[in-house]
PDB file of N, CA and C in Angstrom:
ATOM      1  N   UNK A   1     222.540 108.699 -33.754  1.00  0.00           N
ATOM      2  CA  UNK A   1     221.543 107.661 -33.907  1.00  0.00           C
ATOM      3  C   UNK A   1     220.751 107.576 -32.609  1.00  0.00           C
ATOM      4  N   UNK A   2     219.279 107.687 -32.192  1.00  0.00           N
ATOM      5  CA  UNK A   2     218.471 107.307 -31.183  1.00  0.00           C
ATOM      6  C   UNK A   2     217.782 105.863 -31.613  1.00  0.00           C
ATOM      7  N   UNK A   3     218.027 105.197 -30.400  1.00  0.00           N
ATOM      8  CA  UNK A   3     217.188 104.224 -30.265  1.00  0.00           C
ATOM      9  C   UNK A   3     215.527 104.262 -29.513  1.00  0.00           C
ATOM     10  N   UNK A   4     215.035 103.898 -30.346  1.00  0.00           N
ATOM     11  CA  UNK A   4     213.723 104.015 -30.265  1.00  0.00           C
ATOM     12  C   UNK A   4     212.624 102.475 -29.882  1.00  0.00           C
ATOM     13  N   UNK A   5     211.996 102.782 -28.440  1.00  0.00           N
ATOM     14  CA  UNK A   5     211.442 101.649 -28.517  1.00  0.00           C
ATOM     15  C   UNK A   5     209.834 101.957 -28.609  1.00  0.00           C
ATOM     16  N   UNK A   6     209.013 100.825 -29.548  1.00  0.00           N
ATOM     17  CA  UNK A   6     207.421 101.388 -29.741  1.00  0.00           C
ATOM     18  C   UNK A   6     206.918 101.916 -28.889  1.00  0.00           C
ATOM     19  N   UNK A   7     207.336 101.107 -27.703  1.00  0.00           N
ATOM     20  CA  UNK A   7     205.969 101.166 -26.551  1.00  0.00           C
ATOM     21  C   UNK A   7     206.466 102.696 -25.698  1.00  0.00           C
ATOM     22  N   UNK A   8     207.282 103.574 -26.204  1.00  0.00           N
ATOM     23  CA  UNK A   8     207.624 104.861 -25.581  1.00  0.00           C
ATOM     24  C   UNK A   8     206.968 105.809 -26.848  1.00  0.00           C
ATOM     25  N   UNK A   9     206.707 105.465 -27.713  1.00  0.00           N
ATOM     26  CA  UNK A   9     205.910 106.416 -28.860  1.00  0.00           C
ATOM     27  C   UNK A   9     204.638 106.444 -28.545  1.00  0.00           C
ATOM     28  N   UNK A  10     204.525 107.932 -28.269  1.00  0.00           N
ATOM     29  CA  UNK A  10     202.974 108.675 -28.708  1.00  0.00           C
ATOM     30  C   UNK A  10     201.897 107.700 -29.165  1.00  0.00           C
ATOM     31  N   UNK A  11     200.942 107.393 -28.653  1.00  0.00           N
ATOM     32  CA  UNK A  11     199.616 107.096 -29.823  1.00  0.00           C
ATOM     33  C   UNK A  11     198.733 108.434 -30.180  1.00  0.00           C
ATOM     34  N   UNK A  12     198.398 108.125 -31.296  1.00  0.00           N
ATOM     35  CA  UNK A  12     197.203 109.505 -31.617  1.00  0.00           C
ATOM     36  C   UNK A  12     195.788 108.893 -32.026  1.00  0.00           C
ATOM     37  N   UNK A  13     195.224 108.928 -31.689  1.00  0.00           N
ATOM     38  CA  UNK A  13     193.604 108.631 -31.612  1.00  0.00           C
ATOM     39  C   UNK A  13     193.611 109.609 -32.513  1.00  0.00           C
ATOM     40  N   UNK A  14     193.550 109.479 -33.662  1.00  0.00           N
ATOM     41  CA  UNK A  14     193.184 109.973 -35.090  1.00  0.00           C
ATOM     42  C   UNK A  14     191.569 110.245 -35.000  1.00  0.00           C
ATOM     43  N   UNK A  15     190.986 109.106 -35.194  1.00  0.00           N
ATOM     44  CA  UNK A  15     189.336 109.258 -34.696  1.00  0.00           C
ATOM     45  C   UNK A  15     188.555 108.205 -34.115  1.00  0.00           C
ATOM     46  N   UNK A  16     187.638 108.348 -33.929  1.00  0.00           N
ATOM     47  CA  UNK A  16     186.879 107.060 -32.878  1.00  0.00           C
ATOM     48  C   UNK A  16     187.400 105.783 -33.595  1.00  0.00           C
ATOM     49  N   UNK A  17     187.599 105.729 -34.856  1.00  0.00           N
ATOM     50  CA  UNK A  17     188.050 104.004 -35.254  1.00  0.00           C
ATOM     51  C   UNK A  17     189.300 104.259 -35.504  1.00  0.00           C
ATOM     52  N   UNK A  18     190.422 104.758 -35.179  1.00  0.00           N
ATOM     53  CA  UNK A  18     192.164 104.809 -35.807  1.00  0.00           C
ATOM     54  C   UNK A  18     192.892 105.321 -35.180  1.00  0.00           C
ATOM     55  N   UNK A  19     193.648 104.478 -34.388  1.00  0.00           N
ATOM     56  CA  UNK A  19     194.723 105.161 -33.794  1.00  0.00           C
ATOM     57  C   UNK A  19     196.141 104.425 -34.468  1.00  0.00           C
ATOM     58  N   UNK A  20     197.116 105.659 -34.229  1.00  0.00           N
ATOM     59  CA  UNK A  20     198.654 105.567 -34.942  1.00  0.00           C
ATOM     60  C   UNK A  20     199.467 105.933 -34.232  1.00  0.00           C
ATOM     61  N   UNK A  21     201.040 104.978 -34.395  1.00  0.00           N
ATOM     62  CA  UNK A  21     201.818 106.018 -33.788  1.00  0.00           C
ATOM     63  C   UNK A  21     202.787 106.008 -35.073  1.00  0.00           C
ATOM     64  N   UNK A  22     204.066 106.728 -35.091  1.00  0.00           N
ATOM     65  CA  UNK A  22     204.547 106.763 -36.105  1.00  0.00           C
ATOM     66  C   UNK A  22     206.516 107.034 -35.884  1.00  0.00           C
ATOM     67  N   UNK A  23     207.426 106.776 -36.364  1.00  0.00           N
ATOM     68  CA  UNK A  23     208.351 107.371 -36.508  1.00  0.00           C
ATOM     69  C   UNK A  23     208.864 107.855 -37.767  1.00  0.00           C
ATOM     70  N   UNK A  24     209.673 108.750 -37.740  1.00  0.00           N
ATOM     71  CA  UNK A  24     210.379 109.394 -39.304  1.00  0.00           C
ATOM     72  C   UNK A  24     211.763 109.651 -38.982  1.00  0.00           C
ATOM     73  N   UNK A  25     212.226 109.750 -40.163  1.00  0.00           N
ATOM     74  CA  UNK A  25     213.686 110.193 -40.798  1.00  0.00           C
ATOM     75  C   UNK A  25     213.905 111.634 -41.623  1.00  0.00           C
ATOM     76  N   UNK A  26     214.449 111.612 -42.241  1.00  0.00           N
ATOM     77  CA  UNK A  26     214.687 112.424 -43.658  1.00  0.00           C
ATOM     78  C   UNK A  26     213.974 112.035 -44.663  1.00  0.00           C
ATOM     79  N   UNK A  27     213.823 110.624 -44.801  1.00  0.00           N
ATOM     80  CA  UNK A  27     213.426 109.623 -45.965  1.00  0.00           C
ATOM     81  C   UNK A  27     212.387 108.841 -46.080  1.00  0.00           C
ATOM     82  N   UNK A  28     212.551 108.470 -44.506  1.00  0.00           N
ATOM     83  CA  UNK A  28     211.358 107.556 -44.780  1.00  0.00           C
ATOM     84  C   UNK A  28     210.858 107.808 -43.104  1.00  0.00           C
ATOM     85  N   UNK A  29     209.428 106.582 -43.278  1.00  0.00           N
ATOM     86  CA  UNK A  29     208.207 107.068 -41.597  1.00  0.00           C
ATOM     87  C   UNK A  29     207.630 105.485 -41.813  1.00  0.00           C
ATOM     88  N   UNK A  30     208.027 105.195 -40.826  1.00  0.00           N
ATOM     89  CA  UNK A  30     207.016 104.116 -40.408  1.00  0.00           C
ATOM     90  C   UNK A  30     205.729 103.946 -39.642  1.00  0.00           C
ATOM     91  N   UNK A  31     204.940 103.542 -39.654  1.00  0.00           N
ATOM     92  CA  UNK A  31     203.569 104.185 -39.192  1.00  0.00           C
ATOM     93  C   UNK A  31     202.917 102.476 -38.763  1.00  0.00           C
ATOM     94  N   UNK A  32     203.013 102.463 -37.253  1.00  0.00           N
ATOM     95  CA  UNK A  32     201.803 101.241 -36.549  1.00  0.00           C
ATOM     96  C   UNK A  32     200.350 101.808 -36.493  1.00  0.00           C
ATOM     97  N   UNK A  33     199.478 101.324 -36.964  1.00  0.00           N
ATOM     98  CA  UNK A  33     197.887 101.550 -37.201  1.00  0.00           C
ATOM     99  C   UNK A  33     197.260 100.440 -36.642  1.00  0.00           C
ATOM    100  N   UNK A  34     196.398 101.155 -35.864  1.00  0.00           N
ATOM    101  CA  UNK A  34     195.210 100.064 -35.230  1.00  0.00           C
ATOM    102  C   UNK A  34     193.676 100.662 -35.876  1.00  0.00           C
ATOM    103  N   UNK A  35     193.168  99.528 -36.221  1.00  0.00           N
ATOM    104  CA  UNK A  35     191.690 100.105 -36.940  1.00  0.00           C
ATOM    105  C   UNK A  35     190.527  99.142 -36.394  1.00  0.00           C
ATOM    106  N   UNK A  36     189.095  99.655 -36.272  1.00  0.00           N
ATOM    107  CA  UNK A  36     188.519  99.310 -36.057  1.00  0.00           C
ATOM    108  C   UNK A  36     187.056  98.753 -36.725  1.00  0.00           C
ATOM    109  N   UNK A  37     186.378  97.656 -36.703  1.00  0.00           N
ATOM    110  CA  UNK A  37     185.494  96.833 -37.706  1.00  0.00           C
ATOM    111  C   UNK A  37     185.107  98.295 -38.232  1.00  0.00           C
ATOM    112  N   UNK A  38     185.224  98.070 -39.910  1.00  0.00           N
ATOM    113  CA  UNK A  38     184.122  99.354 -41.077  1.00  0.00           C
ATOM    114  C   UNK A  38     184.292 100.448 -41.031  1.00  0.00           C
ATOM    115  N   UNK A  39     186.102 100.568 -40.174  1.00  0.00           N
ATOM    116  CA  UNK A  39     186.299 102.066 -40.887  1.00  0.00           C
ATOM    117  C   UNK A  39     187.087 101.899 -42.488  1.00  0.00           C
ATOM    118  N   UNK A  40     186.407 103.424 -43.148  1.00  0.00           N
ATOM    119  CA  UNK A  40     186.832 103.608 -44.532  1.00  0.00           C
ATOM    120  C   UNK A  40     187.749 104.504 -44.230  1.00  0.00           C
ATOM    121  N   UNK A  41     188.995 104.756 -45.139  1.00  0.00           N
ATOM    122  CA  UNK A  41     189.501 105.357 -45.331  1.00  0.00           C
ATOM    123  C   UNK A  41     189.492 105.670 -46.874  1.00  0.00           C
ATOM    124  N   UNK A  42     189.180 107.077 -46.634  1.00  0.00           N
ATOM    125  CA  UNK A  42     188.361 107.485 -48.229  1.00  0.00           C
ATOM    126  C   UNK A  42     189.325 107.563 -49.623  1.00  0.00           C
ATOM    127  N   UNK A  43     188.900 107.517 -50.223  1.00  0.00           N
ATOM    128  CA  UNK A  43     189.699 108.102 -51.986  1.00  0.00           C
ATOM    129  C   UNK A  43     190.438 109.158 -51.614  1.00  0.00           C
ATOM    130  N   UNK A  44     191.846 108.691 -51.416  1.00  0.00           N
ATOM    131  CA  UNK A  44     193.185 110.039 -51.368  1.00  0.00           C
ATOM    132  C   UNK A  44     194.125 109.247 -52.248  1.00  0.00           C
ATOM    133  N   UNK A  45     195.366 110.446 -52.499  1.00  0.00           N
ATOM    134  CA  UNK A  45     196.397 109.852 -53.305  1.00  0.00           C
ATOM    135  C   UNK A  45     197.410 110.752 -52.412  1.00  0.00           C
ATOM    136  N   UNK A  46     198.606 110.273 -52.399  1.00  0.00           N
ATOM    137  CA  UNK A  46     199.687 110.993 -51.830  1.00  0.00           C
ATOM    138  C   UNK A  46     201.214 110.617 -52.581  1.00  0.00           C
ATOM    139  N   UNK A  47     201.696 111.384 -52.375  1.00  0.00           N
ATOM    140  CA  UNK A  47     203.362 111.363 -53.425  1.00  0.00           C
ATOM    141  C   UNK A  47     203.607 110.302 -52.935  1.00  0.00           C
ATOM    142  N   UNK A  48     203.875 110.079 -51.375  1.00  0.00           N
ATOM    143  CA  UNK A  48     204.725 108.906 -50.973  1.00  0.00           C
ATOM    144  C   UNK A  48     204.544 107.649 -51.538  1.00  0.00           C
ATOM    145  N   UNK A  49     205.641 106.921 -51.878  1.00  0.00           N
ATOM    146  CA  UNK A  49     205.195 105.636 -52.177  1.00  0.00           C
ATOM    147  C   UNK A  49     205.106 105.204 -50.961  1.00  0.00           C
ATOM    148  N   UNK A  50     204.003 103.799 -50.492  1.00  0.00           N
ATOM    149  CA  UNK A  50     203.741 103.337 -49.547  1.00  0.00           C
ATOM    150  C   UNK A  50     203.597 101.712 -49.662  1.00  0.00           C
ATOM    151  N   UNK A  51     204.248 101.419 -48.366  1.00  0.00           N
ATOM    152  CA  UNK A  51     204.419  99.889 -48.700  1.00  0.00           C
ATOM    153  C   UNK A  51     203.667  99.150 -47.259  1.00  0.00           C
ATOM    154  N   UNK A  52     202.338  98.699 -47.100  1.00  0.00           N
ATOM    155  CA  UNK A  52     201.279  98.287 -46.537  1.00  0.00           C
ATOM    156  C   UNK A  52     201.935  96.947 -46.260  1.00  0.00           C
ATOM    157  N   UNK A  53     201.574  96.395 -44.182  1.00  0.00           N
ATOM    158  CA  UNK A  53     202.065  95.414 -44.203  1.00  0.00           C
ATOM    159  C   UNK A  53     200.765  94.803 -42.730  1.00  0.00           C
ATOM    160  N   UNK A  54     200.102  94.059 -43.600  1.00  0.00           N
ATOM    161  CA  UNK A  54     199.023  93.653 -42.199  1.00  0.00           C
ATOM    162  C   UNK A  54     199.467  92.738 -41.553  1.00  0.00           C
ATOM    163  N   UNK A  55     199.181  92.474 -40.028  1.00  0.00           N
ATOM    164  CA  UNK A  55     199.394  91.668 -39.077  1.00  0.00           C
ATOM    165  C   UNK A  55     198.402  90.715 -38.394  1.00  0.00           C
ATOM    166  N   UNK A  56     197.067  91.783 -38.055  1.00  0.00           N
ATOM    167  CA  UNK A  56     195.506  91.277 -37.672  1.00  0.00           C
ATOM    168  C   UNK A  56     194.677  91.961 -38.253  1.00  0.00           C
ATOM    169  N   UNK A  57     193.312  91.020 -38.882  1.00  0.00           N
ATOM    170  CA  UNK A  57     192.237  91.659 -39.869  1.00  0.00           C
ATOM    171  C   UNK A  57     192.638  91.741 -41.207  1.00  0.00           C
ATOM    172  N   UNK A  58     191.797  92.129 -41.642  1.00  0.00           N
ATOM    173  CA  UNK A  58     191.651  92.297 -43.322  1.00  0.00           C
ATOM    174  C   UNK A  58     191.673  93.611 -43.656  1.00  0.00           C
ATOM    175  N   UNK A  59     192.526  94.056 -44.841  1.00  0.00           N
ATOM    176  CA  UNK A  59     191.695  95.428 -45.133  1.00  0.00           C
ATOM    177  C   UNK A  59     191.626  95.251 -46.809  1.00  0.00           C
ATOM    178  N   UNK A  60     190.635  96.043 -47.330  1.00  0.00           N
ATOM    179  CA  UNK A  60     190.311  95.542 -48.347  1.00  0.00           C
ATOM    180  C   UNK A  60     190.844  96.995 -49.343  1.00  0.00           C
ATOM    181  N   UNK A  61     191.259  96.996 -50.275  1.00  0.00           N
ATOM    182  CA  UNK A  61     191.440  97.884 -50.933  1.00  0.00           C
ATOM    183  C   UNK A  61     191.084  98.133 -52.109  1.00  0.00           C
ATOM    184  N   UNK A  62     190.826  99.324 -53.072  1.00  0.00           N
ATOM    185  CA  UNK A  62     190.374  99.779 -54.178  1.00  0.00           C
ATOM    186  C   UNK A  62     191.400 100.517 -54.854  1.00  0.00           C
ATOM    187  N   UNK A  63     191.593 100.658 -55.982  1.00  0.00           N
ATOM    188  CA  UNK A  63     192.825 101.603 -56.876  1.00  0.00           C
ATOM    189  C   UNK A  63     192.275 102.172 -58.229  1.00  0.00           C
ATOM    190  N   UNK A  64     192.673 103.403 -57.990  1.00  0.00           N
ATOM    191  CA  UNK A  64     192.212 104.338 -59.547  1.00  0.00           C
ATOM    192  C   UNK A  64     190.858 104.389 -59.187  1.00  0.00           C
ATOM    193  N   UNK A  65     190.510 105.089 -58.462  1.00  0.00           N
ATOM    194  CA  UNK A  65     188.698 105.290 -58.747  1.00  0.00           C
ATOM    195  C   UNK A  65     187.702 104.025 -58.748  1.00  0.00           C
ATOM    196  N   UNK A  66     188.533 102.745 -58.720  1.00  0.00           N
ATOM    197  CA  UNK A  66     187.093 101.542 -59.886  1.00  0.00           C
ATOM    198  C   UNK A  66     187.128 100.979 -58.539  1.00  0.00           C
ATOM    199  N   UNK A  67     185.762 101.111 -58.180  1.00  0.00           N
ATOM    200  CA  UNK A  67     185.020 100.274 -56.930  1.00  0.00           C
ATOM    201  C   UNK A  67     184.837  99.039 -57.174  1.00  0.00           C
ATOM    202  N   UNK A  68     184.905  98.668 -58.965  1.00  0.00           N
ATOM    203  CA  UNK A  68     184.233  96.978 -59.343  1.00  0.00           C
ATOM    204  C   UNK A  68     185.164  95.861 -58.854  1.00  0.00           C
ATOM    205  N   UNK A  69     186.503  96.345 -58.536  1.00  0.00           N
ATOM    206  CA  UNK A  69     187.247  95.306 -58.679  1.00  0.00           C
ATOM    207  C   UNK A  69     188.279  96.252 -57.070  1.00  0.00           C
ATOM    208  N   UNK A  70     188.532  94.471 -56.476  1.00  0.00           N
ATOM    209  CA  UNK A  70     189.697  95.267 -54.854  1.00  0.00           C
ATOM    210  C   UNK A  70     190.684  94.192 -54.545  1.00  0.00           C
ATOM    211  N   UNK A  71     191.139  94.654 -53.775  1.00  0.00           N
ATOM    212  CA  UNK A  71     192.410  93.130 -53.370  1.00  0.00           C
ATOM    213  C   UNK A  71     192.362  93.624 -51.805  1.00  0.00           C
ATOM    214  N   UNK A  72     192.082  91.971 -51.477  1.00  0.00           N
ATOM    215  CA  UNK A  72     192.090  92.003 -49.777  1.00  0.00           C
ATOM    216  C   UNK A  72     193.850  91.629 -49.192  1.00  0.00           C
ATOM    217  N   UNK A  73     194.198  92.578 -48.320  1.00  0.00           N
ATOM    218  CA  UNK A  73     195.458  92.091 -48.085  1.00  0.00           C
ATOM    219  C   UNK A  73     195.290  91.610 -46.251  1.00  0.00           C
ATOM    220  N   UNK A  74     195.225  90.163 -46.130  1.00  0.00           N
ATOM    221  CA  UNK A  74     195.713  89.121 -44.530  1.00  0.00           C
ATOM    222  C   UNK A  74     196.603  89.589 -44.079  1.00  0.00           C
ATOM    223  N   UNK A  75     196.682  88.655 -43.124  1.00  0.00           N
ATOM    224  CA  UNK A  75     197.576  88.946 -42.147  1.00  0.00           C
ATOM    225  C   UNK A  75     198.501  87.901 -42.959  1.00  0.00           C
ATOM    226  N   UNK A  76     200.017  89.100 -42.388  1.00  0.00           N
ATOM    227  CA  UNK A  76     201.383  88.595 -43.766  1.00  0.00           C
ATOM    228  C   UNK A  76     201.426  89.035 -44.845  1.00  0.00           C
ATOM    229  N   UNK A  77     200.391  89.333 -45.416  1.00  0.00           N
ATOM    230  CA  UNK A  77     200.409  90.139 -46.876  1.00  0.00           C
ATOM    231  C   UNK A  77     200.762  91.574 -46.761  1.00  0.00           C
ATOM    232  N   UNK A  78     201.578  91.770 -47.757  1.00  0.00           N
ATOM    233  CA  UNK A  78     201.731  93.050 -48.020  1.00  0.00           C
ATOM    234  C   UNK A  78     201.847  93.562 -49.769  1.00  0.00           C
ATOM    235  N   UNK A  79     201.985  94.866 -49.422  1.00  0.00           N
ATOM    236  CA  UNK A  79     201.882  94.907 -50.858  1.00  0.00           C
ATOM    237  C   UNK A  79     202.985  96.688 -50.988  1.00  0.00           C
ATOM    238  N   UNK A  80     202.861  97.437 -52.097  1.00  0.00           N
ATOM    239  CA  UNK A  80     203.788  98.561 -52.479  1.00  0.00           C
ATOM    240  C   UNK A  80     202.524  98.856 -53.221  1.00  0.00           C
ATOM    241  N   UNK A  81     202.110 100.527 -52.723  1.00  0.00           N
ATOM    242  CA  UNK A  81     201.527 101.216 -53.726  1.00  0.00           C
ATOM    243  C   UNK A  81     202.281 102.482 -54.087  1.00  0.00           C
ATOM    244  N   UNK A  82     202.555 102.578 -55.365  1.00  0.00           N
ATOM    245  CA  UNK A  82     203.334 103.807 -56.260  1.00  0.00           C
ATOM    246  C   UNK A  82     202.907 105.436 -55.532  1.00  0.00           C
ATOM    247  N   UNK A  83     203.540 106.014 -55.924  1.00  0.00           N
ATOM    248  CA  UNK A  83     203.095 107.374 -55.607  1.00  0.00           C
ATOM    249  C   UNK A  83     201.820 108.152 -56.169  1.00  0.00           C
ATOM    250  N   UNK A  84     200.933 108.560 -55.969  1.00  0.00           N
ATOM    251  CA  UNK A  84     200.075 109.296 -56.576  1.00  0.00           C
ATOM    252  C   UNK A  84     198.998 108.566 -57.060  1.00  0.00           C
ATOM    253  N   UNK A  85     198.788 107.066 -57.063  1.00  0.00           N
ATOM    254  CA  UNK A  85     198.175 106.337 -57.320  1.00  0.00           C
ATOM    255  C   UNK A  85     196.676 106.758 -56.468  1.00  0.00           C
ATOM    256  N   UNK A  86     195.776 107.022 -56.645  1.00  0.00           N
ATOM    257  CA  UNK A  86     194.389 106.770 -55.812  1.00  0.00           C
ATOM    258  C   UNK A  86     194.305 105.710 -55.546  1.00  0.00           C
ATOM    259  N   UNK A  87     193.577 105.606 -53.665  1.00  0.00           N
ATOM    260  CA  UNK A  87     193.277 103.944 -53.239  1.00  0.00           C
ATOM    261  C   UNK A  87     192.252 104.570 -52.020  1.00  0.00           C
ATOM    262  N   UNK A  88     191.375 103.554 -51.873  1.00  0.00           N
ATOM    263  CA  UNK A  88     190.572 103.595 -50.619  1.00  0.00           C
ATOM    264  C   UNK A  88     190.912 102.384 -50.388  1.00  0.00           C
ATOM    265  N   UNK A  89     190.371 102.558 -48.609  1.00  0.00           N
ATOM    266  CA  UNK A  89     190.258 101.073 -48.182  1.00  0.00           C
ATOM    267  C   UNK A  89     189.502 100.842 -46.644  1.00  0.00           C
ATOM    268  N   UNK A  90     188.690  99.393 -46.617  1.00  0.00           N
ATOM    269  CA  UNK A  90     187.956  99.564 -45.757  1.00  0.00           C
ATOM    270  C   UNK A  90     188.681  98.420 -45.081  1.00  0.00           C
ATOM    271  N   UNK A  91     188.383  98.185 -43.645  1.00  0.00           N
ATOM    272  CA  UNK A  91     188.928  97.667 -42.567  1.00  0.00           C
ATOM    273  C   UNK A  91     187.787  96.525 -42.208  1.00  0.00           C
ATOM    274  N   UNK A  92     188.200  95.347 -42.450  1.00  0.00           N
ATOM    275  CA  UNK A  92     187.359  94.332 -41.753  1.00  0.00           C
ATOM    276  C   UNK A  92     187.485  93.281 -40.807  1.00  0.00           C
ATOM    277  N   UNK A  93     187.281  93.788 -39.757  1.00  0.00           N
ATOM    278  CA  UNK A  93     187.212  93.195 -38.281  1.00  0.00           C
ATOM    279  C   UNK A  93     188.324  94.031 -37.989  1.00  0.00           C
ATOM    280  N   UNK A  94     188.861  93.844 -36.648  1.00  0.00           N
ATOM    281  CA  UNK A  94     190.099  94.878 -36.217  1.00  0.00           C
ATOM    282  C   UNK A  94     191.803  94.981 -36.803  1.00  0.00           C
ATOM    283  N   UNK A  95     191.698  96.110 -37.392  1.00  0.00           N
ATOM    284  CA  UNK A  95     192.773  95.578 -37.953  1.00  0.00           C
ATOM    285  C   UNK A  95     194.040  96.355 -37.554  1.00  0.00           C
ATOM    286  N   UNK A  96     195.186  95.344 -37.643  1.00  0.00           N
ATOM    287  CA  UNK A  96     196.830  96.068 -37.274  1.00  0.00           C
ATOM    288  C   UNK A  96     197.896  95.524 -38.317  1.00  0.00           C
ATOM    289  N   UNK A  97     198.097  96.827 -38.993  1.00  0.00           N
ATOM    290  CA  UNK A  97     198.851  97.064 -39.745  1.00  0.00           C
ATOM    291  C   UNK A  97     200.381  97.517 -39.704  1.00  0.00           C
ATOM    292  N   UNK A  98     201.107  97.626 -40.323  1.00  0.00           N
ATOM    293  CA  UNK A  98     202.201  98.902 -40.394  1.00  0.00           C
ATOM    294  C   UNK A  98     202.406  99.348 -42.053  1.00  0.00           C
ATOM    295  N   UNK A  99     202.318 100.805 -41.749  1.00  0.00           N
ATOM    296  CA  UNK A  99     202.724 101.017 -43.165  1.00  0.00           C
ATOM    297  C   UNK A  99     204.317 101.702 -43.093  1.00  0.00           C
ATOM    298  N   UNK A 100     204.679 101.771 -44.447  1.00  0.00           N
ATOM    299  CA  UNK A 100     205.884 102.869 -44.499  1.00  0.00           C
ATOM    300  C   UNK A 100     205.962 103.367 -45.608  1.00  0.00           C
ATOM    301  N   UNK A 101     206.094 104.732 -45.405  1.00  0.00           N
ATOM    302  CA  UNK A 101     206.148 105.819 -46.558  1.00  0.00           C
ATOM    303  C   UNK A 101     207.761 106.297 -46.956  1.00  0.00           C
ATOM    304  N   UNK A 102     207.801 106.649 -48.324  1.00  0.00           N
ATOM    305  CA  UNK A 102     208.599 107.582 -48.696  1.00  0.00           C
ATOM    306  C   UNK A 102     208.330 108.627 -50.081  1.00  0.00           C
ATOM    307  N   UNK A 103     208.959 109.755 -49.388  1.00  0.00           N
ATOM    308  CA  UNK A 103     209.649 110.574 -48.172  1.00  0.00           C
ATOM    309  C   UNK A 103     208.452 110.850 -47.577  1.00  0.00           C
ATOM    310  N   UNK A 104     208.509 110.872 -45.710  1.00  0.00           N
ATOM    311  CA  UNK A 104     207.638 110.953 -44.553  1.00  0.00           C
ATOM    312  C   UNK A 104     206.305 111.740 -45.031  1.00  0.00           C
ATOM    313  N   UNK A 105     205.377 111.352 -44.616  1.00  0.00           N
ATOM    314  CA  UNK A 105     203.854 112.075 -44.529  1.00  0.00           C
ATOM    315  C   UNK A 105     203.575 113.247 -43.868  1.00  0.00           C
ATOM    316  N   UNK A 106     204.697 114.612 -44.709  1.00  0.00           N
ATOM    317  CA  UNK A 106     204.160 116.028 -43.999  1.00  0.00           C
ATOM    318  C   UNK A 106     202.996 116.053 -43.493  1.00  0.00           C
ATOM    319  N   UNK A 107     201.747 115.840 -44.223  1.00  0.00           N
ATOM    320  CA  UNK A 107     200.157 115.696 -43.856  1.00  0.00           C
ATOM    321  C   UNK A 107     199.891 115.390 -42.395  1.00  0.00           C
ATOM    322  N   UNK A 108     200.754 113.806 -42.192  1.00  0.00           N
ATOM    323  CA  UNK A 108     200.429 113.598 -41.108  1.00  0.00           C
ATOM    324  C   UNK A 108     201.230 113.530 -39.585  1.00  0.00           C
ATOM    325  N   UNK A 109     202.721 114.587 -39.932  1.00  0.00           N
ATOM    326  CA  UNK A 109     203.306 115.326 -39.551  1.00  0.00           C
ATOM    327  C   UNK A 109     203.066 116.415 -38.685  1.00  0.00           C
ATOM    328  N   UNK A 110     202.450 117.487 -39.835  1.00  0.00           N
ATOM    329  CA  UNK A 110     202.100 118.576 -39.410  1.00  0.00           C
ATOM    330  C   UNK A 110     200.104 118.569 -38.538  1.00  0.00           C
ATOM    331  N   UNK A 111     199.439 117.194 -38.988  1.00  0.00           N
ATOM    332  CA  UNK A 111     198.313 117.132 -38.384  1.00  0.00           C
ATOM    333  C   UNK A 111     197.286 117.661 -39.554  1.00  0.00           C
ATOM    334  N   UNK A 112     197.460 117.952 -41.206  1.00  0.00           N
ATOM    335  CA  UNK A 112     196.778 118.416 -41.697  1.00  0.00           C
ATOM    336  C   UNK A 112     195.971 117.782 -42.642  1.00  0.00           C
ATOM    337  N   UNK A 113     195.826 116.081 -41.874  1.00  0.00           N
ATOM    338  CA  UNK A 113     195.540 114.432 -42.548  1.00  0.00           C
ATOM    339  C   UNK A 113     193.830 114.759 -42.614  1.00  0.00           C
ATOM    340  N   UNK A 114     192.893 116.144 -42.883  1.00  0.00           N
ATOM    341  CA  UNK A 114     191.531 115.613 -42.351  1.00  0.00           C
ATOM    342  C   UNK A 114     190.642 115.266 -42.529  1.00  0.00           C
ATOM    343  N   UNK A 115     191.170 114.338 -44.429  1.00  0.00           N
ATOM    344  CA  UNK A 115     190.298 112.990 -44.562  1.00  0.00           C
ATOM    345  C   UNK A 115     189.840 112.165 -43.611  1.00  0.00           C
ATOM    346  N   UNK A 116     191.093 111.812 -42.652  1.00  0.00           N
ATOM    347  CA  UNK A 116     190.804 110.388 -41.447  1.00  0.00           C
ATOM    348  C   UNK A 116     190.378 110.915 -40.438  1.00  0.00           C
ATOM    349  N   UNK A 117     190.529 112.674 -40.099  1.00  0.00           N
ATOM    350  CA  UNK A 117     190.006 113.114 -39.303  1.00  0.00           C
ATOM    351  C   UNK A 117     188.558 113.122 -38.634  1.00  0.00           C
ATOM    352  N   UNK A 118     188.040 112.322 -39.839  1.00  0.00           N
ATOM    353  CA  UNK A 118     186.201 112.938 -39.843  1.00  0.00           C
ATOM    354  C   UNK A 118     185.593 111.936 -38.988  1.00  0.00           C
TER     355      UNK A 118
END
């Protein structure tokens, strides 16, 4: 077992608005995200189920393709999105999150995430 404290984990400046740091297991990855006012994070779907947990800011989200209709998740809110599900979501005012996936985000593992890259 290693004990792990945040403030000794890596950040990665993903791109001018997103930086992450992250830990993993076998099973599961927890992931601290800092975002900045009106970044999108575009229409992807990924196996992992993911369970979204905001702290500061808003982020607003979309599911299945339909732009007509979104759910804003505050600070304290969280929510579980299924595996494979499509979602975008945009970031309003600065936002800090944590998410956690299962099983871990090879993608953003191996560095081959380069939707958020752009």
């Amino acid at each position: 077992m290693n004990k792990i404290n945040w403030d000794n984990v890596k950040s990665e400046q993903v791109n001018p608005k997103m930086k992450r740091k992250f830990i993993y297991g076998d099973k599961v990855m927890i992931a601290r995200m800092e975002f900045e006012d009106g970044f999108v994070v575009p229409w992807h779907s990924h196996e992992n189920e993911q369970i979204t947990e905001v702290q500061e800011g808003k982020i607003r989200f979309w599911f299945d393709n339909n732009e007509e209709n979104y759910t804003d998740l505050m600070p304290g809110d969280t929510f579980i999105i299924k595996g494979n599900r499509p979602h975008k979501a945009l970031m309003i005012g600065k936002v800090k999150e944590t998410d956690t996936f299962s099983p871990p985000r090879q993608d953003w593992i191996d560095g081959s995430d380069n939707y958020l890259r752009k």
